[in-house]
N, C-alpha and C. Protein backbone atom coordinates (compact mmCIF):
# COMPACT_ATOMS: atom_id res chain seq x y z
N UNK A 1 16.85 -7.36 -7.10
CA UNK A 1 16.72 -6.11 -7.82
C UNK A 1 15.36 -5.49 -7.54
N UNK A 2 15.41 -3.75 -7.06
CA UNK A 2 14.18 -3.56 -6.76
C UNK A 2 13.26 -2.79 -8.28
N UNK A 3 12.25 -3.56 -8.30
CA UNK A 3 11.05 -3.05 -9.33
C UNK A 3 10.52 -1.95 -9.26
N UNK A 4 10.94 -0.59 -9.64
CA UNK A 4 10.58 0.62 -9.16
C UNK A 4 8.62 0.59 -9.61
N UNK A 5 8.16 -0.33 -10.17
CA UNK A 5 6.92 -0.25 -10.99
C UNK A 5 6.00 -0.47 -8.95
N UNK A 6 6.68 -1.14 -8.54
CA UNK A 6 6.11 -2.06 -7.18
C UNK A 6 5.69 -0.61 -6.18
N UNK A 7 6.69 0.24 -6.18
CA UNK A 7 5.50 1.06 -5.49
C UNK A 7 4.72 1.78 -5.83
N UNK A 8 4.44 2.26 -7.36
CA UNK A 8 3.90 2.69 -8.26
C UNK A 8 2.41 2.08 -7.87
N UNK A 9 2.65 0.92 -8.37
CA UNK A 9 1.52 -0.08 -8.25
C UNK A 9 0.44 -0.09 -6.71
N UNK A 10 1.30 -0.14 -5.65
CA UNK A 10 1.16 -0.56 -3.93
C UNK A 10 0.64 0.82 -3.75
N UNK A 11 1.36 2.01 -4.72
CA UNK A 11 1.12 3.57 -3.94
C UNK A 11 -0.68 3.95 -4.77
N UNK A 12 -0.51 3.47 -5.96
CA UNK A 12 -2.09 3.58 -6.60
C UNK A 12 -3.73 2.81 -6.10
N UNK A 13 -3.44 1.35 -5.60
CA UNK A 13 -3.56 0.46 -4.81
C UNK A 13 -4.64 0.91 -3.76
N UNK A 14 -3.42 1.36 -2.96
CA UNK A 14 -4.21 2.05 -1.36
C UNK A 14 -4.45 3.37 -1.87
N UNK A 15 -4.11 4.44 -2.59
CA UNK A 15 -5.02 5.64 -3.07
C UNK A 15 -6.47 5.59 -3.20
N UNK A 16 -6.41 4.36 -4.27
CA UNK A 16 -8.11 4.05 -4.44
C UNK A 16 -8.69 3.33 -3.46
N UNK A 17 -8.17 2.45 -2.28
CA UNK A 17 -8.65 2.09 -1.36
C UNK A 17 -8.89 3.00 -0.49
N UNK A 18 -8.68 4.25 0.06
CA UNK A 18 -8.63 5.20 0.45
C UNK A 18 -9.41 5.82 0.14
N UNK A 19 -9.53 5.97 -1.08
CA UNK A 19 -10.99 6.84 -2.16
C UNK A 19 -11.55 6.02 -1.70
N UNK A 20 -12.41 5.09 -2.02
CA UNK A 20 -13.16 3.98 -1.94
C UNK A 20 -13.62 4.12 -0.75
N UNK A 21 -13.24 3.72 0.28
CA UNK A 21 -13.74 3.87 2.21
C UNK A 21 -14.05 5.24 2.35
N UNK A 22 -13.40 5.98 1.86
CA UNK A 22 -14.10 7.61 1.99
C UNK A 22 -14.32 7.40 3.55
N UNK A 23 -13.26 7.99 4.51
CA UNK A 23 -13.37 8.09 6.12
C UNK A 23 -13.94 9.48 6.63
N UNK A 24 -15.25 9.57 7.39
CA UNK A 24 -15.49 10.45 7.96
C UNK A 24 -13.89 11.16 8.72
N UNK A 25 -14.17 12.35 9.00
CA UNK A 25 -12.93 12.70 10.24
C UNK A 25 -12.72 11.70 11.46
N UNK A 26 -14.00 11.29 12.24
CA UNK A 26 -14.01 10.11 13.15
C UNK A 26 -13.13 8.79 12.87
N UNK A 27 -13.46 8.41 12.06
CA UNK A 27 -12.72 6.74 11.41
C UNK A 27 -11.26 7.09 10.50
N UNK A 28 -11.20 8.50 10.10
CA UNK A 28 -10.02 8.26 9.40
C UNK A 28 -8.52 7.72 9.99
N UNK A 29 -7.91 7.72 11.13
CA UNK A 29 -6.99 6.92 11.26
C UNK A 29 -7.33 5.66 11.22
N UNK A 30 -8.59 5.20 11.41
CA UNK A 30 -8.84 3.33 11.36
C UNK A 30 -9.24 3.32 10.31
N UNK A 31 -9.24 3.80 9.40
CA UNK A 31 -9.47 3.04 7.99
C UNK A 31 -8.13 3.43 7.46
N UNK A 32 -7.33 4.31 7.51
CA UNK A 32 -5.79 4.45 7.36
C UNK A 32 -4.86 3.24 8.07
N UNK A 33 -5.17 2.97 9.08
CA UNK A 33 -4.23 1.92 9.30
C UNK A 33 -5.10 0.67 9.17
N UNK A 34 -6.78 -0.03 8.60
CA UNK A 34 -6.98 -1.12 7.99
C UNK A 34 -6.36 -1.34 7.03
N UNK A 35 -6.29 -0.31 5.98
CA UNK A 35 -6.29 -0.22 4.43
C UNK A 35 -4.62 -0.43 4.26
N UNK A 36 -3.72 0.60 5.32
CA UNK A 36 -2.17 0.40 5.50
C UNK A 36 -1.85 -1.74 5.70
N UNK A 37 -2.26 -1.80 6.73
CA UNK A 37 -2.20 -3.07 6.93
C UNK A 37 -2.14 -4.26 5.92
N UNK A 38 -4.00 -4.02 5.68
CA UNK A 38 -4.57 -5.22 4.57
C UNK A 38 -3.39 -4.94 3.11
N UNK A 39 -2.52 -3.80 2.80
CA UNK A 39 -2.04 -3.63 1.92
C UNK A 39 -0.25 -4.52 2.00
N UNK A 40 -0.16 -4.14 3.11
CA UNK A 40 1.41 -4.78 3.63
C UNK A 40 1.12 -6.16 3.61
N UNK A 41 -0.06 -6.27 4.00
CA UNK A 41 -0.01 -7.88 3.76
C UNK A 41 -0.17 -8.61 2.85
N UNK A 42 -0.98 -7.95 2.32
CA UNK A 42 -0.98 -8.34 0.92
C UNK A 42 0.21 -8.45 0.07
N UNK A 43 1.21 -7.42 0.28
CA UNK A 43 2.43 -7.60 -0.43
C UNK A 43 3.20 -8.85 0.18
N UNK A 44 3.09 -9.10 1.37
CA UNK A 44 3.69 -9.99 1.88
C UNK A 44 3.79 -11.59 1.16
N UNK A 45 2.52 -11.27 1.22
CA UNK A 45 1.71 -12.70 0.99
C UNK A 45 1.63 -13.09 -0.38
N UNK A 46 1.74 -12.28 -1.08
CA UNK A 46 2.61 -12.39 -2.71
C UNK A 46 3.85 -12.81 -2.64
N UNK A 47 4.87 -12.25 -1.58
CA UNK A 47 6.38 -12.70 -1.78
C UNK A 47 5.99 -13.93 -1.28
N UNK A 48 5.60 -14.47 -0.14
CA UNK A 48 5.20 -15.70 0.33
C UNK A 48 5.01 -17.06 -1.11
N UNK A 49 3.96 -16.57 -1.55
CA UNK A 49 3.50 -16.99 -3.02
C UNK A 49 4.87 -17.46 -3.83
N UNK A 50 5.27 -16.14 -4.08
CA UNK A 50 6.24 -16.39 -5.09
C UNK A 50 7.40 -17.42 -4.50
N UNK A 51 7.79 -17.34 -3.10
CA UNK A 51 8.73 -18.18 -2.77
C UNK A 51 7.98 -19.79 -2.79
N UNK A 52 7.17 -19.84 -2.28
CA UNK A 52 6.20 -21.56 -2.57
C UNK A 52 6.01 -22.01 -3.64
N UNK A 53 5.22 -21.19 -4.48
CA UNK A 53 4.40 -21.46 -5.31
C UNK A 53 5.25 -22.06 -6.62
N UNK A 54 6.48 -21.10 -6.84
CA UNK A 54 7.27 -20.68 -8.40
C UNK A 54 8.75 -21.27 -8.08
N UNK A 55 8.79 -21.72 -9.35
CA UNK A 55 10.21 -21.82 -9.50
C UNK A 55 11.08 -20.59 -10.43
N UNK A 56 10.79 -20.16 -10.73
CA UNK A 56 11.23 -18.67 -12.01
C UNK A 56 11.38 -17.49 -10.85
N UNK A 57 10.26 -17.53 -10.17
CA UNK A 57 9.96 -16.37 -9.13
C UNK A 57 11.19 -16.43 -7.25
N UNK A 58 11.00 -15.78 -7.07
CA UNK A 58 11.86 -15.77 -5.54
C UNK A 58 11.02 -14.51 -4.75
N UNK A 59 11.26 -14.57 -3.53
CA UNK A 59 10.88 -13.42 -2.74
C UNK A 59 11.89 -12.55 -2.75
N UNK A 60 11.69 -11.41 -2.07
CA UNK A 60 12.51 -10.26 -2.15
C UNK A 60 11.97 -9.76 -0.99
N UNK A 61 13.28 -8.99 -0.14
CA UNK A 61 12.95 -8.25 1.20
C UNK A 61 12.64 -7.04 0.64
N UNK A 62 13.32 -6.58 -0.26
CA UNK A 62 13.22 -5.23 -0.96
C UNK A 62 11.95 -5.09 -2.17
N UNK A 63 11.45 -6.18 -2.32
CA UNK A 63 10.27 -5.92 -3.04
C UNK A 63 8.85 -5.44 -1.45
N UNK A 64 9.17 -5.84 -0.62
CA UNK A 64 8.33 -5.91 0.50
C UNK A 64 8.73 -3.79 1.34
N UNK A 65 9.77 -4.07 0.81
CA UNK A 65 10.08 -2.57 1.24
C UNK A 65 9.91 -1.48 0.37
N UNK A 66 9.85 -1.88 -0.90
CA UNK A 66 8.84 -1.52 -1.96
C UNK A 66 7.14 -0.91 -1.59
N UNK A 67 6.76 -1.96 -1.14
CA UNK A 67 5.79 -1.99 -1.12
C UNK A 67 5.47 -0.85 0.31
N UNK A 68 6.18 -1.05 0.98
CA UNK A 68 6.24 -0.39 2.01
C UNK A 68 6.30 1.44 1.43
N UNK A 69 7.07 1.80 1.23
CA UNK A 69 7.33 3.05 0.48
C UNK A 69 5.96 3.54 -0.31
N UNK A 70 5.45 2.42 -1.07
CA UNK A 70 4.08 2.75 -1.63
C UNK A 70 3.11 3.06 -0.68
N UNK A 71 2.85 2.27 0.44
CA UNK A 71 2.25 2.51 0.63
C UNK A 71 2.04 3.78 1.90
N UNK A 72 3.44 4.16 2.47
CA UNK A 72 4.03 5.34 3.25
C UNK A 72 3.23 6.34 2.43
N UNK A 73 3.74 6.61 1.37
CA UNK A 73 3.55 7.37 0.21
C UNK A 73 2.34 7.68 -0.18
N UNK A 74 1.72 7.08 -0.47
CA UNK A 74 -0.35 7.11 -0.66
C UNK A 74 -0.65 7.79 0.50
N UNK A 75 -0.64 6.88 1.85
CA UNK A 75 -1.30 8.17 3.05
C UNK A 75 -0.44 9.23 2.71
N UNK A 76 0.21 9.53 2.66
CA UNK A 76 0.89 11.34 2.86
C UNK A 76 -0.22 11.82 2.00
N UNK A 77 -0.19 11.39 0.45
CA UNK A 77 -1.00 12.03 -0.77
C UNK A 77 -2.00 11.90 0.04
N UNK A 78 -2.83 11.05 0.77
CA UNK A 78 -4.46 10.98 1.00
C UNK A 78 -4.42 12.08 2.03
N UNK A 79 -3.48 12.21 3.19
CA UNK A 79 -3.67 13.19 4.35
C UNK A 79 -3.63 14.43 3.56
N UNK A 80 -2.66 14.47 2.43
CA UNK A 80 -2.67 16.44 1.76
C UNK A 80 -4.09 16.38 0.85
N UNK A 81 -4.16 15.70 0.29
CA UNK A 81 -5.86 15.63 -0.54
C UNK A 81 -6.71 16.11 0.94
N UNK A 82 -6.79 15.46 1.24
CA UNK A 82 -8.14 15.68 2.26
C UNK A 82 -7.89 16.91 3.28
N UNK A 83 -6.55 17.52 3.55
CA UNK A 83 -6.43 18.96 4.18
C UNK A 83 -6.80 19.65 3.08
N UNK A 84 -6.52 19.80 1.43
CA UNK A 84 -6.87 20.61 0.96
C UNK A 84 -8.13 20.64 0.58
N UNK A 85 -9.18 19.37 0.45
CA UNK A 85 -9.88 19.38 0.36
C UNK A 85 -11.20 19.96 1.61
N UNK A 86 -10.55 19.91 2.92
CA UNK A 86 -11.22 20.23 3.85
C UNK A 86 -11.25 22.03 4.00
N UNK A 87 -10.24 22.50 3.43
CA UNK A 87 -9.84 23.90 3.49
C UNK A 87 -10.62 24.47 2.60
């Protein structure tokens, strides 16, 4: 079952990671695809968790595609913030 809270969470996440690195024009695709990355993996590596770690818990492909969507979702918001902000 997918947790609609999960990209909520993944999409707020990398927003403020995004805020946070504040990318010149130069670095902004490489800190867009560090921050993309370190974030997917991170979700990953939670389902990972949950499948080892827990017995209550399970992984989910769709919690990972979740996460995915969140974090699709944040760059779009960060690329329109920062055109309007550049304008």
């Amino acid at each position: 079952m997918i947790k609609y809270y999960i990209p909520v969470f993944i999409f707020f996440l990398v927003l403020f990671w995004l805020i946070y690195f504040q990318p010149n024009k130069q670095s902004l695709k490489k800190v867009n695809s560090k921050v993309a990355i370190s974030a997917f993996c991170l979700g990953v590596f939670i389902e990972f968790l949950q499948a080892t770690l827990t017995t209550s818990r399970f992984a989910d492909v769709y919690d990972v595609l979740a996460n995915t969507v969140g974090i699709v979702l944040a760059l779009v918001a960060y690329q329109q913030y920062i055109k309007i902000k550049t304008n």
